[in-house]
PDB file of N, CA and C in Angstrom:
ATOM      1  N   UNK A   1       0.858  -1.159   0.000  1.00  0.00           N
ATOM      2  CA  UNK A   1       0.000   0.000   0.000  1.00  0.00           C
ATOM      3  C   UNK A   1       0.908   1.226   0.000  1.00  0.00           C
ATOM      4  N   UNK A   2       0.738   2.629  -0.450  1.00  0.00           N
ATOM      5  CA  UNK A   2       1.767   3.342  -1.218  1.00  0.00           C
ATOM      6  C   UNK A   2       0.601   4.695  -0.251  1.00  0.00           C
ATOM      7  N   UNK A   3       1.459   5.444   0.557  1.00  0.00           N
ATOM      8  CA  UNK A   3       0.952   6.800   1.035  1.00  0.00           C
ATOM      9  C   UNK A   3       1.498   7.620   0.590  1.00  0.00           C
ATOM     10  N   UNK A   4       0.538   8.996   0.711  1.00  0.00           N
ATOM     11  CA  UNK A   4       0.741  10.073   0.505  1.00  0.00           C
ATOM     12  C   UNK A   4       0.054  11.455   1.034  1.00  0.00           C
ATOM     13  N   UNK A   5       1.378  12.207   1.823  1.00  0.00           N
ATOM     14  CA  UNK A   5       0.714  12.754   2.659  1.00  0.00           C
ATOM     15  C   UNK A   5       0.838  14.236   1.703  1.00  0.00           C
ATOM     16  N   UNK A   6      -0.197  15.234   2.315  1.00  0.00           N
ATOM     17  CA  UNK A   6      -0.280  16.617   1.743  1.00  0.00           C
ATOM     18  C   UNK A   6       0.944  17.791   2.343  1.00  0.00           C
ATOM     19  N   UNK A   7       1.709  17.176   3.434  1.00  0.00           N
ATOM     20  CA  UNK A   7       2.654  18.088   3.500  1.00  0.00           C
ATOM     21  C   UNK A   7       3.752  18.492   2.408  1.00  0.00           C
ATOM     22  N   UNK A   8       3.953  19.609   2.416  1.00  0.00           N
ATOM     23  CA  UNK A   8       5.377  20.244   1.236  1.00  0.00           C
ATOM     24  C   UNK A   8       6.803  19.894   2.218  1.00  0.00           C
ATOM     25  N   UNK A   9       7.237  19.360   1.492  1.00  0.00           N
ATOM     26  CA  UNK A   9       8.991  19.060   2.186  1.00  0.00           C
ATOM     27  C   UNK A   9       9.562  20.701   1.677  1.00  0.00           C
ATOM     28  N   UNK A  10      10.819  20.991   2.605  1.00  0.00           N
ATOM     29  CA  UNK A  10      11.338  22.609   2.113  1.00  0.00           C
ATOM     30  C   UNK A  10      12.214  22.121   0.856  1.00  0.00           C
ATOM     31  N   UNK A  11      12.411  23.228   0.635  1.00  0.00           N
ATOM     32  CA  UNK A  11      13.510  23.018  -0.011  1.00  0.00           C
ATOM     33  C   UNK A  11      13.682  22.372  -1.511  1.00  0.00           C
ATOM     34  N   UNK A  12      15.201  21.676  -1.218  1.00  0.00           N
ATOM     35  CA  UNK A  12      14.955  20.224  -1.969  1.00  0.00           C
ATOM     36  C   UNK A  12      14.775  19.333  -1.551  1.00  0.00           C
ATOM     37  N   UNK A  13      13.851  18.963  -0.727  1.00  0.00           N
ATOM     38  CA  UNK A  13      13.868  17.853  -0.086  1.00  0.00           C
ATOM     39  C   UNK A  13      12.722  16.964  -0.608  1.00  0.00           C
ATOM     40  N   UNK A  14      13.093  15.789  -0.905  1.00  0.00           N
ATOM     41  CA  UNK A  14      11.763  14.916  -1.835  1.00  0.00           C
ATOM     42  C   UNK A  14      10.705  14.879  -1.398  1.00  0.00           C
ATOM     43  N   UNK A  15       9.361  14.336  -1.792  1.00  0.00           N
ATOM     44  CA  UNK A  15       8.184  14.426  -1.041  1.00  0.00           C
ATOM     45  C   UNK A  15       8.483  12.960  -0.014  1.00  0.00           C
ATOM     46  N   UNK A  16       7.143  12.980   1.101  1.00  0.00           N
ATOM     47  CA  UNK A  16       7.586  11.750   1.882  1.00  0.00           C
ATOM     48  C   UNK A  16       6.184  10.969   1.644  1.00  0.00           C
ATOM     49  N   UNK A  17       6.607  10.037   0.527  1.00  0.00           N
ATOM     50  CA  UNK A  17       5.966   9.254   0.218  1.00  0.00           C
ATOM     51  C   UNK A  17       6.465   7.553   0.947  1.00  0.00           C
ATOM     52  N   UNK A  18       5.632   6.886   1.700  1.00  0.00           N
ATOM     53  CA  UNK A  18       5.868   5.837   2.367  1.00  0.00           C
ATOM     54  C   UNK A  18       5.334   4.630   1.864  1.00  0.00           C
ATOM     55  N   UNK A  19       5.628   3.439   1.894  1.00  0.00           N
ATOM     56  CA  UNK A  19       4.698   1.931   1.703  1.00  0.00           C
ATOM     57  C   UNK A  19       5.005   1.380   2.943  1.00  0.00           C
ATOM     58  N   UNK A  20       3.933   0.530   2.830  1.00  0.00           N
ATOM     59  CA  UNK A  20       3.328  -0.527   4.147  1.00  0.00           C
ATOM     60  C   UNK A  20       2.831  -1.858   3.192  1.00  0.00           C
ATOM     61  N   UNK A  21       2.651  -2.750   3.873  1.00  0.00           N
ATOM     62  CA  UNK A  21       2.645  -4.335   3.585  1.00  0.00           C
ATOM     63  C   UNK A  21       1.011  -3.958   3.850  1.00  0.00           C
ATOM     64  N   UNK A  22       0.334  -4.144   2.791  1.00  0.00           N
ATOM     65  CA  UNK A  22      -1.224  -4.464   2.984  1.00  0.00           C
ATOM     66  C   UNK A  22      -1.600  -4.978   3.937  1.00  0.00           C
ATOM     67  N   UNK A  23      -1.045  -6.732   3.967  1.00  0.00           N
ATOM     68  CA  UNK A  23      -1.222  -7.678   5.432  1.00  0.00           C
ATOM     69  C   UNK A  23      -1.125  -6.612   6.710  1.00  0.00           C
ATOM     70  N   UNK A  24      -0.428  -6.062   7.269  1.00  0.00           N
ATOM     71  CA  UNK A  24      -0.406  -5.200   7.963  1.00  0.00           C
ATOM     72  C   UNK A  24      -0.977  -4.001   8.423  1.00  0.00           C
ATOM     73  N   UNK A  25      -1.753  -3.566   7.047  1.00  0.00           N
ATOM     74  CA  UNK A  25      -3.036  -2.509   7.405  1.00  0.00           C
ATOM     75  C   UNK A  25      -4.156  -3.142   7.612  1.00  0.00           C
ATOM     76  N   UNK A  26      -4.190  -4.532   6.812  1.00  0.00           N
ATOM     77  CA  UNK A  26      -5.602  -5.095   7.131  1.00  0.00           C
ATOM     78  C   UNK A  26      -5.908  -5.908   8.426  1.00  0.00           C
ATOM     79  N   UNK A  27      -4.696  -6.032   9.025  1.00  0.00           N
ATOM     80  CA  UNK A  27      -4.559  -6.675  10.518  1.00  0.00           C
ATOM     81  C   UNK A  27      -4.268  -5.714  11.433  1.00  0.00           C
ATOM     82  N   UNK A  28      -4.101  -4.867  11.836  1.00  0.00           N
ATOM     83  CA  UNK A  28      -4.576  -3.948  12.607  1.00  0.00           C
ATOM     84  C   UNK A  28      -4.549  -2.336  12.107  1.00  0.00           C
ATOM     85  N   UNK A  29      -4.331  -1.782  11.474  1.00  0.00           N
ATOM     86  CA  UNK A  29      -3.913  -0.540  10.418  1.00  0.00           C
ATOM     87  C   UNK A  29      -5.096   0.435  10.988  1.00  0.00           C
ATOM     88  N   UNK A  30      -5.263   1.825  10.506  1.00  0.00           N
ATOM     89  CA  UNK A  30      -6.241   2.380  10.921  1.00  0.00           C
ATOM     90  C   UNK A  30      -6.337   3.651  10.057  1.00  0.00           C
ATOM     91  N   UNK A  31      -7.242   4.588   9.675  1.00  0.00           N
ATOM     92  CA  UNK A  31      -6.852   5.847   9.150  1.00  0.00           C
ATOM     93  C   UNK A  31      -7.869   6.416  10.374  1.00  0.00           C
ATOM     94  N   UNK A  32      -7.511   7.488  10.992  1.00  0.00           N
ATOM     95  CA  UNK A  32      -7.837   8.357  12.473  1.00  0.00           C
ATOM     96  C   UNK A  32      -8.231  10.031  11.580  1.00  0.00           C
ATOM     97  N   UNK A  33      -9.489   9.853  12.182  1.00  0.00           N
ATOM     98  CA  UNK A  33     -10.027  11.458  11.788  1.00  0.00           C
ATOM     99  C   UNK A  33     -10.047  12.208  13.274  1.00  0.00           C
ATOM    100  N   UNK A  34     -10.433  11.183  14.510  1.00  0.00           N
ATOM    101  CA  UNK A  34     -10.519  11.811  15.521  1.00  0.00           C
ATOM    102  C   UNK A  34      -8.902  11.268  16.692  1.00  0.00           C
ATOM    103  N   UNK A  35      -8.685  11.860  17.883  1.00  0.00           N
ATOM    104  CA  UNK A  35      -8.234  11.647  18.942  1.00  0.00           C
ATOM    105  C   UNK A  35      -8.870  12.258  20.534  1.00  0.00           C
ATOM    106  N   UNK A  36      -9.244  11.212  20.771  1.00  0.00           N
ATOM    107  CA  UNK A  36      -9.684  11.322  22.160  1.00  0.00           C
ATOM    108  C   UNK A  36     -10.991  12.152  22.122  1.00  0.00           C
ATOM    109  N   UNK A  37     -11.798  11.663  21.072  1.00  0.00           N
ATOM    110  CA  UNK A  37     -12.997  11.873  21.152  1.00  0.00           C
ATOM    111  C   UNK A  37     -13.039  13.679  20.271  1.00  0.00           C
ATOM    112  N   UNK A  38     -12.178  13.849  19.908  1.00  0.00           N
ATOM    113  CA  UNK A  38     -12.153  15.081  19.469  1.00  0.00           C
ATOM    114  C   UNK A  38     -11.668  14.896  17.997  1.00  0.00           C
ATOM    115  N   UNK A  39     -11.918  16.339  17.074  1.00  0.00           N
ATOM    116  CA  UNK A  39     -11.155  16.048  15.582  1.00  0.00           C
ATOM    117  C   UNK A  39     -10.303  16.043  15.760  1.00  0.00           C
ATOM    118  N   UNK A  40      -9.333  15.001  14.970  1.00  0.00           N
ATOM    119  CA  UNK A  40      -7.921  15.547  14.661  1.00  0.00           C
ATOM    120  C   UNK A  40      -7.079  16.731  14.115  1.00  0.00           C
ATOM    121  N   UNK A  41      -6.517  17.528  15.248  1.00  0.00           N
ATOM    122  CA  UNK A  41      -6.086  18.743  14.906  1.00  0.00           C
ATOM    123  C   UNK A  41      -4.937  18.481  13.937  1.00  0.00           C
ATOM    124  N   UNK A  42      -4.605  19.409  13.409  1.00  0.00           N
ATOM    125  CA  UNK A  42      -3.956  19.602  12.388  1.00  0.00           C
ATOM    126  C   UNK A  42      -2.600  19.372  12.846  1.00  0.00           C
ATOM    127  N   UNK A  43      -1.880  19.992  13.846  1.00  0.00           N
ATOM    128  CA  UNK A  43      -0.839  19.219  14.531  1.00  0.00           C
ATOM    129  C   UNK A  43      -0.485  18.019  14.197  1.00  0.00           C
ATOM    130  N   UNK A  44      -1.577  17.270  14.584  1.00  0.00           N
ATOM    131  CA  UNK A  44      -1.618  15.537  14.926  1.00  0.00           C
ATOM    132  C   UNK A  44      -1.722  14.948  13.293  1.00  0.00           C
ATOM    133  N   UNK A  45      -1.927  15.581  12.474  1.00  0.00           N
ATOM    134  CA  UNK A  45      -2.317  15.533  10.775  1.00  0.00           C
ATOM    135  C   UNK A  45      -3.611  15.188  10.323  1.00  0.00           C
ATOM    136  N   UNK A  46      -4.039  16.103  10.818  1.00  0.00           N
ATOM    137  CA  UNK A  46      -5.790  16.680  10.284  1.00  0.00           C
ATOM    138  C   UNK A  46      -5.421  16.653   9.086  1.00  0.00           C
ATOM    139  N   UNK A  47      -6.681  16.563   7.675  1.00  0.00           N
ATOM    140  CA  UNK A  47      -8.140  15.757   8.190  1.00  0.00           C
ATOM    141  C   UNK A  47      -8.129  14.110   8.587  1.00  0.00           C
ATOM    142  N   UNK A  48      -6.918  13.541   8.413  1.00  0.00           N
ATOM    143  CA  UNK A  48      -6.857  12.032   8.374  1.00  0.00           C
ATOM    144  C   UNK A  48      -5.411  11.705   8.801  1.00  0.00           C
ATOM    145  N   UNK A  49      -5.370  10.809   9.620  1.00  0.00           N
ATOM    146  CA  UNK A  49      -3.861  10.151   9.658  1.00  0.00           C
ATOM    147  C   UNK A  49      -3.482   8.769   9.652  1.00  0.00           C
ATOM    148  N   UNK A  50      -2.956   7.877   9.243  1.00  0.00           N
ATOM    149  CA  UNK A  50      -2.635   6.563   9.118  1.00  0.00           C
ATOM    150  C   UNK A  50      -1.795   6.061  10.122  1.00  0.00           C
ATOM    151  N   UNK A  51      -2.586   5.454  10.908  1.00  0.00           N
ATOM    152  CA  UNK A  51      -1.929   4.655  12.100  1.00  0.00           C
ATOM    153  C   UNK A  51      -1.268   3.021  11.915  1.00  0.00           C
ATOM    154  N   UNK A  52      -0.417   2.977  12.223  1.00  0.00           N
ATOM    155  CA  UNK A  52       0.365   1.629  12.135  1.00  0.00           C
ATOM    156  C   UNK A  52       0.606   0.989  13.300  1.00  0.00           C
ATOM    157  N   UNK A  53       0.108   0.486  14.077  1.00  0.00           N
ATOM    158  CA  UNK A  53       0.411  -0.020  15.487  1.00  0.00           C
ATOM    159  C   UNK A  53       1.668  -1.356  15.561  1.00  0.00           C
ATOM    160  N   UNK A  54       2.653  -0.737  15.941  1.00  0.00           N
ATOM    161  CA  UNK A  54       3.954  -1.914  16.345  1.00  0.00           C
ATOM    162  C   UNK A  54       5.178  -0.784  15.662  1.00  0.00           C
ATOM    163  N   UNK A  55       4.777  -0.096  14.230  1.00  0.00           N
ATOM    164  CA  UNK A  55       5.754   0.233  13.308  1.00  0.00           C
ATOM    165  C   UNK A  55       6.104   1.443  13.879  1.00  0.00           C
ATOM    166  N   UNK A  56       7.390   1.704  13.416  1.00  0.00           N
ATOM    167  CA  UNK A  56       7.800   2.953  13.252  1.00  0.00           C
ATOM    168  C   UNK A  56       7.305   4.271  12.931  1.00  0.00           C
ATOM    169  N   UNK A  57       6.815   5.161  13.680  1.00  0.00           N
ATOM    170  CA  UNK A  57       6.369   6.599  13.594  1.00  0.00           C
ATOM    171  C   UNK A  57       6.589   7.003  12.017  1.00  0.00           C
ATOM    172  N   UNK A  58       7.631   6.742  11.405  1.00  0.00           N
ATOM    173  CA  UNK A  58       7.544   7.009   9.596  1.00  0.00           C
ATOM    174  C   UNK A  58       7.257   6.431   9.050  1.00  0.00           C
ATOM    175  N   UNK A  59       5.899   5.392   9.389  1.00  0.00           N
ATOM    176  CA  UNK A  59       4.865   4.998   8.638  1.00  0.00           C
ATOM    177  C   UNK A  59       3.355   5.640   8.986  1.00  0.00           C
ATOM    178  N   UNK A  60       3.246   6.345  10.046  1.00  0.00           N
ATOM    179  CA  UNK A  60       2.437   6.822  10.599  1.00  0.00           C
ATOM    180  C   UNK A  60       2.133   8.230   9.621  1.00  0.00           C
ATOM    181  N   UNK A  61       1.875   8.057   8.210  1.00  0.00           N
ATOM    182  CA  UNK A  61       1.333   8.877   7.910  1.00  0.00           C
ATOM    183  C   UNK A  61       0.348  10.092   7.811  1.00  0.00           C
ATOM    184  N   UNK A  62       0.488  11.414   8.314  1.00  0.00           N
ATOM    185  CA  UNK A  62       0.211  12.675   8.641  1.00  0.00           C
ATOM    186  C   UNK A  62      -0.438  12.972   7.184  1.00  0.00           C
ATOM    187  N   UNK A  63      -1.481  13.671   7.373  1.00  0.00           N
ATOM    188  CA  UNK A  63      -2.042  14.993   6.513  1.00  0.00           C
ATOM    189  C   UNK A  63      -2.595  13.921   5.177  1.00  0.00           C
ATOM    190  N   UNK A  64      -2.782  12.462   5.755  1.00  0.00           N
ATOM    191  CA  UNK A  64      -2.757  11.670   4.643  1.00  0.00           C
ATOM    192  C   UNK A  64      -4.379  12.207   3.579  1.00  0.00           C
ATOM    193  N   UNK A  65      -3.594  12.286   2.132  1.00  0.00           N
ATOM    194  CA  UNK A  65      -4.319  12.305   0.781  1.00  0.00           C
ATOM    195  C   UNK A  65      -5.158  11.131   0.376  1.00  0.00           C
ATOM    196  N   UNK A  66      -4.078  10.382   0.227  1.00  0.00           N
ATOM    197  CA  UNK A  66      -4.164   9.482  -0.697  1.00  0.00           C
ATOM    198  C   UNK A  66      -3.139   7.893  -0.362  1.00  0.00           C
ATOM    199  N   UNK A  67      -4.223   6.805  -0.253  1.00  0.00           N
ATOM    200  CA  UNK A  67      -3.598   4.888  -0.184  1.00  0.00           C
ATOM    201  C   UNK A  67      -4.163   4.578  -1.737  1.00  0.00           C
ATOM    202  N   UNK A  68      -2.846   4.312  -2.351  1.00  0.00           N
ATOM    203  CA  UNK A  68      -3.058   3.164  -3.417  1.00  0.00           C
ATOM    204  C   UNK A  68      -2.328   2.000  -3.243  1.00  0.00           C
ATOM    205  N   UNK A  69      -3.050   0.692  -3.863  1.00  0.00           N
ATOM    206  CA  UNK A  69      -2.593  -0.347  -4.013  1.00  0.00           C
ATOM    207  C   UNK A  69      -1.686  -0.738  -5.084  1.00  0.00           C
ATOM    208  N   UNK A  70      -0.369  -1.247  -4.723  1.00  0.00           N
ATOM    209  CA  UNK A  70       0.317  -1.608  -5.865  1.00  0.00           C
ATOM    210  C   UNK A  70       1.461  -2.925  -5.626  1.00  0.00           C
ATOM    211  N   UNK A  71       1.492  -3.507  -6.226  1.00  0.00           N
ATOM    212  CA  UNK A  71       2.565  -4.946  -5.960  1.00  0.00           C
ATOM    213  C   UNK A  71       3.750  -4.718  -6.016  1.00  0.00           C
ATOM    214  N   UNK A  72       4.366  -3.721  -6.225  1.00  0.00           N
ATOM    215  CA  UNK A  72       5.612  -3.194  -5.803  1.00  0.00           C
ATOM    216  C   UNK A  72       6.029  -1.898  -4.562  1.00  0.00           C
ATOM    217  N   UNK A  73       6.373  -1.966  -3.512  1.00  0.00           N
ATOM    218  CA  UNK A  73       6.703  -0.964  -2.731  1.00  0.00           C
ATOM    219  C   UNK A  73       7.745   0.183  -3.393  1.00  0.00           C
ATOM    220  N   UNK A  74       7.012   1.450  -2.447  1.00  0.00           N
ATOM    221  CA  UNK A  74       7.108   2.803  -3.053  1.00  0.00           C
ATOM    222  C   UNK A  74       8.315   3.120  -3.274  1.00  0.00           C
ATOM    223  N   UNK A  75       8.933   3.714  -4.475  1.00  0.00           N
ATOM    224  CA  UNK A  75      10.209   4.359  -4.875  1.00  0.00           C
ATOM    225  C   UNK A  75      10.375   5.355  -4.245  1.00  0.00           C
ATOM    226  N   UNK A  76      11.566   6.009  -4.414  1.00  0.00           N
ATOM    227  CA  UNK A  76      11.646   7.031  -3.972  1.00  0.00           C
ATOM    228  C   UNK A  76      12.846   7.095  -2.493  1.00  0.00           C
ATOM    229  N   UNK A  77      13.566   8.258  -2.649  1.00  0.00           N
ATOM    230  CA  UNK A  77      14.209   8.769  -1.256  1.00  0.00           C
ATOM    231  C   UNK A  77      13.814   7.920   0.167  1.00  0.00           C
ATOM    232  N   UNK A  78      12.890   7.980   0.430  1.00  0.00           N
ATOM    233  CA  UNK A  78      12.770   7.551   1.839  1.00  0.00           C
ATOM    234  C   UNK A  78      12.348   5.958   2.068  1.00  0.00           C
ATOM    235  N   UNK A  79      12.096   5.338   0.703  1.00  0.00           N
ATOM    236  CA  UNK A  79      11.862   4.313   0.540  1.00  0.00           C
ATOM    237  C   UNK A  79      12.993   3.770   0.324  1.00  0.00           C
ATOM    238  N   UNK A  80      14.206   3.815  -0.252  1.00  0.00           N
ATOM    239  CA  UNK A  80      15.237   3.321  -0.806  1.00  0.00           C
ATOM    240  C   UNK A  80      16.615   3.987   0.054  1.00  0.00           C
ATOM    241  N   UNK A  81      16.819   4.933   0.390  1.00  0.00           N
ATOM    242  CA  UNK A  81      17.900   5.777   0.837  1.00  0.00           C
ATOM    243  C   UNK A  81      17.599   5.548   2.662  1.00  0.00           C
ATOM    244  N   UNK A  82      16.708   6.597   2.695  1.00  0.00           N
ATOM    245  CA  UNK A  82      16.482   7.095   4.224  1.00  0.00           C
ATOM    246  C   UNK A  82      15.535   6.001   4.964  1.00  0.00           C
ATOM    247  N   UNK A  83      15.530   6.527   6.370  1.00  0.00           N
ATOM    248  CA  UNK A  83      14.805   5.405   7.342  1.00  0.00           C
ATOM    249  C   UNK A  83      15.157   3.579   7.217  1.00  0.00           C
ATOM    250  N   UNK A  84      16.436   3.680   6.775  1.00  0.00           N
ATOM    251  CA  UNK A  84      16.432   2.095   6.588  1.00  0.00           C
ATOM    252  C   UNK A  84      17.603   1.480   7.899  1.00  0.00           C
ATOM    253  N   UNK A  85      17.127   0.353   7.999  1.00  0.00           N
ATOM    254  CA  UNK A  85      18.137  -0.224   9.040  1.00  0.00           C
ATOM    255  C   UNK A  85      19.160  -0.749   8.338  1.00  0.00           C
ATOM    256  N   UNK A  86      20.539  -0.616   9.041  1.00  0.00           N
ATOM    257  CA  UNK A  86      21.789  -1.216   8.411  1.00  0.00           C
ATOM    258  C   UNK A  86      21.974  -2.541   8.646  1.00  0.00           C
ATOM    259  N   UNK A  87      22.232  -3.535   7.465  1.00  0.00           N
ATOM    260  CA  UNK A  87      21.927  -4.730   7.247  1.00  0.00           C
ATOM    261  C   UNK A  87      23.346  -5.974   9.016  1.00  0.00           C
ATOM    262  N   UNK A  88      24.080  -4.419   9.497  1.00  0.00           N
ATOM    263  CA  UNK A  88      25.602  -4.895  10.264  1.00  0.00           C
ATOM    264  C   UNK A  88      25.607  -3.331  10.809  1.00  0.00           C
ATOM    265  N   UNK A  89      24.434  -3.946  11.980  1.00  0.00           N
ATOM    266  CA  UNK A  89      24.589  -2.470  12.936  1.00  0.00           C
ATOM    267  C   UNK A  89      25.882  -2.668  13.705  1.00  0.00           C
ATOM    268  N   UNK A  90      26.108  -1.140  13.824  1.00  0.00           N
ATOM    269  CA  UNK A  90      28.072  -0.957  14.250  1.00  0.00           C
ATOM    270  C   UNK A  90      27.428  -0.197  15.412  1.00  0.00           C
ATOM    271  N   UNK A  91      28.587  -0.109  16.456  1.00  0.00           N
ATOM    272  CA  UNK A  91      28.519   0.338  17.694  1.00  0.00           C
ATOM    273  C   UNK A  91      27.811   2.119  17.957  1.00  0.00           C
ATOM    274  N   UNK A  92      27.668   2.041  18.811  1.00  0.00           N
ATOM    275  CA  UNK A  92      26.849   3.799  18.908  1.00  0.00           C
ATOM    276  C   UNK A  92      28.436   4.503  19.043  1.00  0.00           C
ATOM    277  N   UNK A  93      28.032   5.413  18.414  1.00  0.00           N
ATOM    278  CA  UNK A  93      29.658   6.631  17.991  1.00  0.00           C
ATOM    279  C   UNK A  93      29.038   7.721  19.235  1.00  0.00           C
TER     280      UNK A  93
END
């Protein structure tokens, strides 16, 4: 599943487009309009936000647009480059 949130990155900085394992949205996944009985403020990423329960906060898609389905996970900067774990984690510097 392929997100996309409405925030502008500065700069040059790529958009932050994320994927998630379907299995995983359809087993516990969520898209949140409210918190704690209230709308979701814009802070929190009003009008909608994509909750991932277990995962990492940079799947927790903010200000979310738009979920499409696709059989390949999302290209791009943060998919391929950034947020990734090193395959031979080395000591804390």
């Amino acid at each position: 599943m392929h997100t996309f949130g409405a925030d502008k990155p500065p700069f040059k900085t790529p958009p932050f487009h994320r994927s998630v394992e379907i299995e995983k949205l359809l087993e516990d996944g969520l898209v949140a309009w409210e918190m704690n009985g209230e709308p979701l403020a814009l802070l929190h990423g009003a009008p909608a936000r994509l909750v991932v329960p277990g995962w990492a906060g940079d799947h927790w898609m903010k200000w979310l647009e738009r979920l499409t389905v696709q059989a390949e996970p999302q290209k791009g900067f943060y998919m391929e480059t950034a947020y990734k774990y090193p395959k031979q984690p080395g000591s804390p510097a």
